[in-house]
C-alpha atoms as a PDB file:
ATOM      1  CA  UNK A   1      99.337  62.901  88.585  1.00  0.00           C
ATOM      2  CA  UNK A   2     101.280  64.092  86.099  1.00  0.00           C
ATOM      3  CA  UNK A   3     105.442  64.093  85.630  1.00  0.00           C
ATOM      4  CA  UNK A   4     105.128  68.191  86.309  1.00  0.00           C
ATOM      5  CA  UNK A   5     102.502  68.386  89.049  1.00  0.00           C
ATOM      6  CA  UNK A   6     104.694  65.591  91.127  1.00  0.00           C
ATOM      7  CA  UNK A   7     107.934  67.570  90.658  1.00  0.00           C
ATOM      8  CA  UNK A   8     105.891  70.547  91.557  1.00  0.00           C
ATOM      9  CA  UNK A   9     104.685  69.107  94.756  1.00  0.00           C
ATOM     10  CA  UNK A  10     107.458  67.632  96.195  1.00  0.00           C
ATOM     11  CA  UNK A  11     109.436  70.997  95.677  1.00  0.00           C
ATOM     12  CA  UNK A  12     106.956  72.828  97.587  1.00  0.00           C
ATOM     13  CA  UNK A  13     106.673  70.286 100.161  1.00  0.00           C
ATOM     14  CA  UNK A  14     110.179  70.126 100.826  1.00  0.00           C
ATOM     15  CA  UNK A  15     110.275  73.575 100.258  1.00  0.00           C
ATOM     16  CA  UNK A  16     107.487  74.293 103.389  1.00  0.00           C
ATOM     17  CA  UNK A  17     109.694  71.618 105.323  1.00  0.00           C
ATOM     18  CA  UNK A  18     112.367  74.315 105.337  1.00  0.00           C
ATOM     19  CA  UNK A  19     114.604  73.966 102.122  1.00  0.00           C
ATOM     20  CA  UNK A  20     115.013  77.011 100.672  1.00  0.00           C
ATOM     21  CA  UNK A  21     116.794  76.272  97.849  1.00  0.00           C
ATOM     22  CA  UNK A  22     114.203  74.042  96.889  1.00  0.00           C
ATOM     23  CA  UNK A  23     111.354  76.248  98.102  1.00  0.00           C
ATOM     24  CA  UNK A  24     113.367  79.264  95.592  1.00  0.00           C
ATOM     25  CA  UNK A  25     113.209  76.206  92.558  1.00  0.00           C
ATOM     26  CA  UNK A  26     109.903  75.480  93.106  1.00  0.00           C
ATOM     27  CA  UNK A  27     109.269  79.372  92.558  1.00  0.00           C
ATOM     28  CA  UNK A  28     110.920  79.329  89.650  1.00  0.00           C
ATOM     29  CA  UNK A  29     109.492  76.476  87.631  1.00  0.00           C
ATOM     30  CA  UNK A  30     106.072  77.772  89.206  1.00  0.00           C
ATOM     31  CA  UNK A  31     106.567  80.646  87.317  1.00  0.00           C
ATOM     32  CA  UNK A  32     107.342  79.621  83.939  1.00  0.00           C
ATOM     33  CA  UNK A  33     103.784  77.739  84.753  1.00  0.00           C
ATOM     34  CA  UNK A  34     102.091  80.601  85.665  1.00  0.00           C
ATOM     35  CA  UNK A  35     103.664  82.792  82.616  1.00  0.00           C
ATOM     36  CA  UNK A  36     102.154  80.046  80.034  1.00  0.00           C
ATOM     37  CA  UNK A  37      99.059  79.818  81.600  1.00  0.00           C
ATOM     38  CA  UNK A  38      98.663  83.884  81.565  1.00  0.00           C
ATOM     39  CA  UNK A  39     100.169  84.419  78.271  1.00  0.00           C
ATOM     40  CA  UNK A  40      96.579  81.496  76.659  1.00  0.00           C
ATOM     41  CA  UNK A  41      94.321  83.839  78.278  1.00  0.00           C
ATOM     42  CA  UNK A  42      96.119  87.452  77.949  1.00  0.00           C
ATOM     43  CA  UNK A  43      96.461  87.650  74.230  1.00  0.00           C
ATOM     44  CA  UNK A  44      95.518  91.109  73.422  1.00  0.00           C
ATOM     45  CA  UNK A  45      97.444  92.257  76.938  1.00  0.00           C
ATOM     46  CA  UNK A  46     100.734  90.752  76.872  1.00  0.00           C
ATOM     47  CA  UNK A  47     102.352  93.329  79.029  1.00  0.00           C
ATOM     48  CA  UNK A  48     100.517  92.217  81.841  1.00  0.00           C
ATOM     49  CA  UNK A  49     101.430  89.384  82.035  1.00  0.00           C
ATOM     50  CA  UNK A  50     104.471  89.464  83.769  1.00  0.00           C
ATOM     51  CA  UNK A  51     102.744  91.606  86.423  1.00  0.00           C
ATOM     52  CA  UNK A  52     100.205  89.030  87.134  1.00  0.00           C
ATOM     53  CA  UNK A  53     103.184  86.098  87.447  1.00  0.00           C
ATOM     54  CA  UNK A  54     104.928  88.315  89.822  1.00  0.00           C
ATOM     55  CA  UNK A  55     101.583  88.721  91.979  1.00  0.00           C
ATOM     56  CA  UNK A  56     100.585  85.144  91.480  1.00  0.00           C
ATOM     57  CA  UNK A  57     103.903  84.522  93.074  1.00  0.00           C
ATOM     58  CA  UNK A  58     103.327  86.209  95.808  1.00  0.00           C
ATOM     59  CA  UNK A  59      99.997  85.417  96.912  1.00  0.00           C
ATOM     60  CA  UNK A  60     101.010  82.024  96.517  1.00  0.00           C
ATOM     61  CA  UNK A  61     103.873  82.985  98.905  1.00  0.00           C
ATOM     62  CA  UNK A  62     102.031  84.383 101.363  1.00  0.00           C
ATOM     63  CA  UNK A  63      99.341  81.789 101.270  1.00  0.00           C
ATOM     64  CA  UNK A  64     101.307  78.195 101.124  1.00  0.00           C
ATOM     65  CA  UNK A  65     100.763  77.767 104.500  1.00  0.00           C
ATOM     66  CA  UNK A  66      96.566  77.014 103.525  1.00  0.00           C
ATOM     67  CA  UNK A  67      97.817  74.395 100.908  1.00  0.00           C
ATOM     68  CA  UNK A  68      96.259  71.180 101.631  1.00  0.00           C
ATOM     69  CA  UNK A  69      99.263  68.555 100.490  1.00  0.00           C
ATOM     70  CA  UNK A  70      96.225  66.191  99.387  1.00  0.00           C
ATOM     71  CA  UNK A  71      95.039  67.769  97.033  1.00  0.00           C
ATOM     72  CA  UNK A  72      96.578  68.665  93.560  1.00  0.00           C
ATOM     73  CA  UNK A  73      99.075  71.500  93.216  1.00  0.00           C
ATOM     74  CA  UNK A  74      97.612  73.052  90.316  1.00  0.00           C
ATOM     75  CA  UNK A  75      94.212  73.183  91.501  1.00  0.00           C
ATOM     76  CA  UNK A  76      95.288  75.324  94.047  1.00  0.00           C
ATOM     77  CA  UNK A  77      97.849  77.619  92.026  1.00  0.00           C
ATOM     78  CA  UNK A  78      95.237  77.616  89.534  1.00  0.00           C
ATOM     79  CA  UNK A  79      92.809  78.754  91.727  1.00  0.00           C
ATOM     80  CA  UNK A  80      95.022  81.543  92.505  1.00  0.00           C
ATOM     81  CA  UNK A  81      95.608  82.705  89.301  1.00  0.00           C
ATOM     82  CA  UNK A  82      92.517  83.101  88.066  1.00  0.00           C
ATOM     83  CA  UNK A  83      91.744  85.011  91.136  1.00  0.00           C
ATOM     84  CA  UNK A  84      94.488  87.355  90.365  1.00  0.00           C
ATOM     85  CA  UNK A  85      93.171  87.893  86.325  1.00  0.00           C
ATOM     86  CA  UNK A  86      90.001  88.494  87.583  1.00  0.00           C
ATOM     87  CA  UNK A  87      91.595  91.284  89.614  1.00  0.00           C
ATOM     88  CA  UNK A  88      93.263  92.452  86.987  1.00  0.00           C
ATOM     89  CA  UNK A  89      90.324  92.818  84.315  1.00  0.00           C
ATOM     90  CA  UNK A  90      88.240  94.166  87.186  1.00  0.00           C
ATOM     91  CA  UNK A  91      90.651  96.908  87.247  1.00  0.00           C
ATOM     92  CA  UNK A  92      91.137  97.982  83.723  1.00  0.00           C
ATOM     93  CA  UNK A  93      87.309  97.768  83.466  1.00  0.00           C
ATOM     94  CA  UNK A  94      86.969  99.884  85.929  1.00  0.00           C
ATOM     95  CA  UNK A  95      89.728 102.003  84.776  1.00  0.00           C
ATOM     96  CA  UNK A  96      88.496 102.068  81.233  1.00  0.00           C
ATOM     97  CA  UNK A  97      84.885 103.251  82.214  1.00  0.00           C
ATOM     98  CA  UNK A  98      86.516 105.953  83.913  1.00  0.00           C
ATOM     99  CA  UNK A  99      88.641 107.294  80.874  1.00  0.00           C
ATOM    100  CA  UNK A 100      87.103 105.587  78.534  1.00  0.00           C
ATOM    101  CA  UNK A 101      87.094 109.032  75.710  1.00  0.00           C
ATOM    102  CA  UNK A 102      83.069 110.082  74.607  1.00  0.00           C
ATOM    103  CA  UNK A 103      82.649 110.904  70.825  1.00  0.00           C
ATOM    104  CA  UNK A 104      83.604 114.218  69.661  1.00  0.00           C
ATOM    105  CA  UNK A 105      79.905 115.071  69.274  1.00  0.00           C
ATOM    106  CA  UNK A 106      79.883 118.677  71.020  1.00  0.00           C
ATOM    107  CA  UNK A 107      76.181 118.461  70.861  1.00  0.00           C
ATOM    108  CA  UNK A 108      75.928 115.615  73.000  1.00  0.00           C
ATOM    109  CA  UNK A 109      76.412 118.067  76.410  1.00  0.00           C
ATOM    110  CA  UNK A 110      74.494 120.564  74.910  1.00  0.00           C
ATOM    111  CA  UNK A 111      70.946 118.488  74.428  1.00  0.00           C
ATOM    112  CA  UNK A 112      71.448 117.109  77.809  1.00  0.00           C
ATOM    113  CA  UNK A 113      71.398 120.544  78.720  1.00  0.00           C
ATOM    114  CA  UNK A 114      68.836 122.009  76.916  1.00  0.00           C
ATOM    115  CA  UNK A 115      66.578 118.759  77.634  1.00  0.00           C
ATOM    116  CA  UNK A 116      67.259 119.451  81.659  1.00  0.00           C
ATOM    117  CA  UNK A 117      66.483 122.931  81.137  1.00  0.00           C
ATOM    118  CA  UNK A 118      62.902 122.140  79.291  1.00  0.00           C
ATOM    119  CA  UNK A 119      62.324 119.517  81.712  1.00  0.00           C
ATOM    120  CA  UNK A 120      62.896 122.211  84.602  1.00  0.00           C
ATOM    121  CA  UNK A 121      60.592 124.425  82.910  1.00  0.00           C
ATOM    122  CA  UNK A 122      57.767 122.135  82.296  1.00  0.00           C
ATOM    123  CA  UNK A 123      58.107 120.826  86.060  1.00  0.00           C
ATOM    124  CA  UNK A 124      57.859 124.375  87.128  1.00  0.00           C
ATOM    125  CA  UNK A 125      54.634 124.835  84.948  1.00  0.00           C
ATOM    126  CA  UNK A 126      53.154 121.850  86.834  1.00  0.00           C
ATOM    127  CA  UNK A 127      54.128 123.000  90.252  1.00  0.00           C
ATOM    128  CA  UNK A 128      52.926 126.388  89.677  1.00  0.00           C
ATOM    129  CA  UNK A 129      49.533 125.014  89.535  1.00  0.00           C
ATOM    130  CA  UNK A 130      49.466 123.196  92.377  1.00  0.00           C
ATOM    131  CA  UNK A 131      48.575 125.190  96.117  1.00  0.00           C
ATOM    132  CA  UNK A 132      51.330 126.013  98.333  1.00  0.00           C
ATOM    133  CA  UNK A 133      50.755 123.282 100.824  1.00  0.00           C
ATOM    134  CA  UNK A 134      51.115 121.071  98.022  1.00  0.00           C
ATOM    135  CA  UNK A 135      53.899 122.638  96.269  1.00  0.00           C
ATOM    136  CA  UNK A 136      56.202 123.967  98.836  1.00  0.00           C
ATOM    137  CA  UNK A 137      56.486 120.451 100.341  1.00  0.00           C
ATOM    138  CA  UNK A 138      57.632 118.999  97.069  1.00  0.00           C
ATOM    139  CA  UNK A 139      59.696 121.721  96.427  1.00  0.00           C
ATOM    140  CA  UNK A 140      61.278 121.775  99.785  1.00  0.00           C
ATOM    141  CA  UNK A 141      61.597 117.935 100.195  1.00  0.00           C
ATOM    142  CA  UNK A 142      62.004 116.260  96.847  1.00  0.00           C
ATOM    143  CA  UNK A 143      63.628 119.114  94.812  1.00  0.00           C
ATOM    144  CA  UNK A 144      65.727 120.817  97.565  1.00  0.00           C
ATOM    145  CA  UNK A 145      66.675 117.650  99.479  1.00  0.00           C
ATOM    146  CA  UNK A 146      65.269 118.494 102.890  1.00  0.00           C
ATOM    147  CA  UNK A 147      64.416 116.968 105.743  1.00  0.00           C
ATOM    148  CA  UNK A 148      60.452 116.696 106.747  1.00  0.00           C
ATOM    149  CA  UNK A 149      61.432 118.200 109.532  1.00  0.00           C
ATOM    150  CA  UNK A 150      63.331 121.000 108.059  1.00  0.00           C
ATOM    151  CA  UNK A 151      60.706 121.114 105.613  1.00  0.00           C
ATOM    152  CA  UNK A 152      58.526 122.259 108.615  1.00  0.00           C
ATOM    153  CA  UNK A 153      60.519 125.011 109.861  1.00  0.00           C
ATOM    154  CA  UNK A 154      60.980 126.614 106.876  1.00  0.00           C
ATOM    155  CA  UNK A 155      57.447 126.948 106.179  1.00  0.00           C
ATOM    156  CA  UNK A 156      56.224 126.740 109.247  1.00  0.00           C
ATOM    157  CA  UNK A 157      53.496 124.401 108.630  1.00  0.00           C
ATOM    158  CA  UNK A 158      53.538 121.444 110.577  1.00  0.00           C
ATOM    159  CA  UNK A 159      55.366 117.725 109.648  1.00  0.00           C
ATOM    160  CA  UNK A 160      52.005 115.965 109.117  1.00  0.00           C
ATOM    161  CA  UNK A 161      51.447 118.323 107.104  1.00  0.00           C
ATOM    162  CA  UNK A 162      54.491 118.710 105.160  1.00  0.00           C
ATOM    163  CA  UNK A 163      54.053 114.294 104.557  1.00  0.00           C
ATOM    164  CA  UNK A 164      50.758 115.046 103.105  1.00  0.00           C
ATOM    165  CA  UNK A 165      51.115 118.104 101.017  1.00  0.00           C
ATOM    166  CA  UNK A 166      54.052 115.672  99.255  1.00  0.00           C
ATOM    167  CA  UNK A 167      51.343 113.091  99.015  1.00  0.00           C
ATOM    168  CA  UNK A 168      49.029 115.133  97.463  1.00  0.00           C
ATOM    169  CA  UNK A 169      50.736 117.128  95.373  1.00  0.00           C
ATOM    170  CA  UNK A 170      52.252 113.972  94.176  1.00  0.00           C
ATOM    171  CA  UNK A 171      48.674 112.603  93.098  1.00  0.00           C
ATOM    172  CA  UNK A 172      47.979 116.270  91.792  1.00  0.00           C
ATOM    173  CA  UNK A 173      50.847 116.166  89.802  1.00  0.00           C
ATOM    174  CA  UNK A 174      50.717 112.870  88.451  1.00  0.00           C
ATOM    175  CA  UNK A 175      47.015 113.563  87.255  1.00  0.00           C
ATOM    176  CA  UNK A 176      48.171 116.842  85.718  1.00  0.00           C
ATOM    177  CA  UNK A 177      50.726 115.067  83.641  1.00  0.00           C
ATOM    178  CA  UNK A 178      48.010 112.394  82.329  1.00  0.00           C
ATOM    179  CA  UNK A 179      45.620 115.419  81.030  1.00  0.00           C
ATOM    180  CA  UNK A 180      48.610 116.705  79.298  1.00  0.00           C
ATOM    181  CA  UNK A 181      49.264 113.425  77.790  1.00  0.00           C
END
């Protein structure tokens, strides 16, 4: 064990034995620690940081009654600090897929749309060629989002009938797109 880890450990230990002023040194040379150890990995986001140190201190707060005084100190901190930068870059992924700015192609929208549109049309050619007891479960159930049983009322056939008409008007449509292809 290293000069730093013992000092480390007997802080804390006498700190969890009731000494706070020890407990509040062992917080404080903890954190110059933990700002080291942040500072190697966050290179391109030094103004975190500080943020992460601060919650690193906490958790490990809130958590030293779990630490096992057998085992090594840093271990354990460490263990908690890479939970919290995980956290963190979680986060700004998450955060960064959410505003994360599109290209200033305005046709990028507008084929979408027009692709959605064609693709509306060419599904509506299909179905039109299919019978109603093929088409308006489909329609009903896979386009519109109802039930089987709603499916049923609205058309008033019944909901074995409704579960085949999908079935087969699935088959009929799937055989109608191969002899287009």
């Amino acid at each position: 064990m290293n000069t730093s880890e013992a000092r480390l450990k007997d802080l804390l230990i006498r700190g969890l034995d009731g000494e706070a002023p020890v407990y509040q040194a062992f917080l404080m040379e903890m954190s110059t620690h933990l700002r080291a150890f942040f500072r190697k990995r966050l290179t391109r986001l030094p103004d975190e940081v500080e943020d992460l140190v601060q919650e690193s201190l906490l958790a490990i707060h809130n958590k030293r009654h779990t630490y096992d005084v057998d085992q090594p100190l840093t271990a354990w901190v460490h263990a908690i600090a890479k939970y919290k930068l995980v956290d963190l870059l979680r986060r700004r992924a998450s955060r960064e897929r959410l505003t994360d700015p599109l290209d200033d192609e305005t046709d990028f929208f507008s084929s979408a749309d027009s692709e959605a549109s064609e693709a509306r049309r060419d599904l509506g050619k299909l179905l039109g060629q299919l019978p109603d007891r093929q088409r308006l479960p489909i329609v009903h159930t896979k386009l519109e989002g109802l039930s089987v049983t709603e499916a049923a009322q609205l058309t008033g056939m019944s909901e074995s009938a409704i579960k085949i008409g999908v079935h087969r008007g699935m088959k009929a449509l799937a055989a109608l797109i191969r002899g287009a292809s």
